[in-house]
C-alpha atoms as a PDB file:
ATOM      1  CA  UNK A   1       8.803   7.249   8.054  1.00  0.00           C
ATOM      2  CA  UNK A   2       5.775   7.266  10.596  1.00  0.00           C
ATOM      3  CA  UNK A   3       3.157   4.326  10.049  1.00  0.00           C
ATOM      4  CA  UNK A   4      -0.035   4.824  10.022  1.00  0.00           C
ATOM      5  CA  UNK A   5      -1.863   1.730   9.852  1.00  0.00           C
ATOM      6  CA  UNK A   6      -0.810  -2.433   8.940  1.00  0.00           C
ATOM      7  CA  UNK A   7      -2.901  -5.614   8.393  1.00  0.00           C
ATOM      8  CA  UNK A   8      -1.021  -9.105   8.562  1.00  0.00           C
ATOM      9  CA  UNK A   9      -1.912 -12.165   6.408  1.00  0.00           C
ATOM     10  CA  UNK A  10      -5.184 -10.486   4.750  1.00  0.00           C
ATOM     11  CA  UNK A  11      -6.616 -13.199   1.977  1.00  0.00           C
ATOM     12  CA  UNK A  12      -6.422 -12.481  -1.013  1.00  0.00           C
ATOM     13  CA  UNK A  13      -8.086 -15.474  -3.706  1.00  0.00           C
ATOM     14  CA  UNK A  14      -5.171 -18.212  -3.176  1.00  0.00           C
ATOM     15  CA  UNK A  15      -2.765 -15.378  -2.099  1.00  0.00           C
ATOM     16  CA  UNK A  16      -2.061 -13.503   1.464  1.00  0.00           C
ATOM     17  CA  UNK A  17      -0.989 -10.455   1.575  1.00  0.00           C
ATOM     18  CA  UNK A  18       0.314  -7.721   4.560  1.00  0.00           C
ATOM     19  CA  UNK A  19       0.376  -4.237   4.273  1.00  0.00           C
ATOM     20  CA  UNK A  20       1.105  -0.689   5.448  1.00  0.00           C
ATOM     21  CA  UNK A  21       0.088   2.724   4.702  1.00  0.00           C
ATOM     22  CA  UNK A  22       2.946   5.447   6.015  1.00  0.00           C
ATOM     23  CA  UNK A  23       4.437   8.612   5.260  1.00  0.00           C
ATOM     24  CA  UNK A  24       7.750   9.531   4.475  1.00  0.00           C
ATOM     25  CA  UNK A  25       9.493  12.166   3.250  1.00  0.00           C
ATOM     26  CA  UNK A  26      12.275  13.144   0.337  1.00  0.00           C
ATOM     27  CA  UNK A  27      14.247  16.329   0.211  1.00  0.00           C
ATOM     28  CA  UNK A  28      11.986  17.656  -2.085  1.00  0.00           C
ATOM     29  CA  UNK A  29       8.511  16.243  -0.576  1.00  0.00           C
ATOM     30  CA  UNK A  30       6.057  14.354   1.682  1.00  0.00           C
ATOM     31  CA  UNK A  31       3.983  11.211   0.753  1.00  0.00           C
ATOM     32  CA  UNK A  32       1.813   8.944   1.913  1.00  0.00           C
ATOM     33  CA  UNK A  33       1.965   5.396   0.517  1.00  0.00           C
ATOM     34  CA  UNK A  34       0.672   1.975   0.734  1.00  0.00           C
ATOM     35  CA  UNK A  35       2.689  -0.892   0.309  1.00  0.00           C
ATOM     36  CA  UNK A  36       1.641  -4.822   0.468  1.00  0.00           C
ATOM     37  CA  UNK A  37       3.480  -7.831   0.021  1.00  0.00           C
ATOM     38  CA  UNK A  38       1.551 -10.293  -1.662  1.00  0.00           C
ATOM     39  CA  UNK A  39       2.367 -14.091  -1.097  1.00  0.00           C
ATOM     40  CA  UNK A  40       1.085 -16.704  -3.377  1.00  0.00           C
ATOM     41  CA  UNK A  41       1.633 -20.475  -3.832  1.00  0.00           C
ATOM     42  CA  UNK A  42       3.811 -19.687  -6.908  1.00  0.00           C
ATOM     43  CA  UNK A  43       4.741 -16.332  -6.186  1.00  0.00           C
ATOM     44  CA  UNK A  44       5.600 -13.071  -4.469  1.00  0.00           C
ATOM     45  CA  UNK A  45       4.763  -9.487  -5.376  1.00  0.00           C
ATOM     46  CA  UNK A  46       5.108  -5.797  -3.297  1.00  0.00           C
ATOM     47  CA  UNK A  47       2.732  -3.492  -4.552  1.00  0.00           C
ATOM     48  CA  UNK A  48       3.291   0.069  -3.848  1.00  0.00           C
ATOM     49  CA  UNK A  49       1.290   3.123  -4.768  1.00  0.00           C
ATOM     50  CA  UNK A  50       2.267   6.851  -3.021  1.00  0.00           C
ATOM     51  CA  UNK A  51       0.439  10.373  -2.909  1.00  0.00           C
ATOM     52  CA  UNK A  52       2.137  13.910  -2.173  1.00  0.00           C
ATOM     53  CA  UNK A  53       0.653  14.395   1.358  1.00  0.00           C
ATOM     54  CA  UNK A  54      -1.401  17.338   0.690  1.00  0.00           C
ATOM     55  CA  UNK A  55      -3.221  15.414  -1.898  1.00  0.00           C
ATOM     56  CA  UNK A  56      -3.761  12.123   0.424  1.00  0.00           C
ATOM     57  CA  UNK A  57      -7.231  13.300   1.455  1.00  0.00           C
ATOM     58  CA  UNK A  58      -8.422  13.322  -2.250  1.00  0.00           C
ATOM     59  CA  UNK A  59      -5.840  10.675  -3.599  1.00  0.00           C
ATOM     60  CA  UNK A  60      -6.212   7.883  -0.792  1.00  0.00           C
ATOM     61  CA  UNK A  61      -9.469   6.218  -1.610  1.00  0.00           C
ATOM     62  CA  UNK A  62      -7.981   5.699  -5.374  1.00  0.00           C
ATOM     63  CA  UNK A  63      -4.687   4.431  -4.415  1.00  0.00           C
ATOM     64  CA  UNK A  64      -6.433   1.958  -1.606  1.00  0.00           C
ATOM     65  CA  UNK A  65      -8.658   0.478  -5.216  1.00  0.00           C
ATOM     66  CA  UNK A  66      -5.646   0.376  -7.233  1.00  0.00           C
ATOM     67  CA  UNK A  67      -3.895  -1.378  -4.672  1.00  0.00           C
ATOM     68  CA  UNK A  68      -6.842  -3.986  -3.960  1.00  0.00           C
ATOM     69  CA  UNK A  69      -7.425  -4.492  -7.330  1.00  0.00           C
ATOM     70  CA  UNK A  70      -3.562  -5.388  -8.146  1.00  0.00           C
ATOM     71  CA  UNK A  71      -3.587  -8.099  -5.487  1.00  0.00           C
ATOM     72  CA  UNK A  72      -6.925  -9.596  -5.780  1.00  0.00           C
END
């Protein structure tokens, strides 16, 4: 695994949330994911969305909405 890139207690409505985007690798491939853990006053989520690397450049921007959408 080699991060890339983290934010800490980002706001989220009545929720904070940290996050990471890294890349890691399987025996069969490469990704690049982002993964948050959301923290509410009820609640706590991860949210996780990957990409094969050679797609990131295309795929990133996508996954980074889906993600934002999911925890705001």
């Amino acid at each position: 695994m080699r991060l890339l890139g983290a934010i800490r207690e980002a706001r989220f409505r009545s929720a904070r949330a940290s996050c990471v985007i890294d890349t890691y690798t399987t025996t069969r491939a490469h990704y690049r994911e982002i993964a948050c853990l959301v923290v509410g006053p009820t609640a706590s989520t991860v949210v996780v969305g990957a990409t094969p690397s050679a797609l990131a450049a295309q795929q990133m921007t996508t996954l980074e909405r889906a993600v934002t959408t999911l925890v705001t």
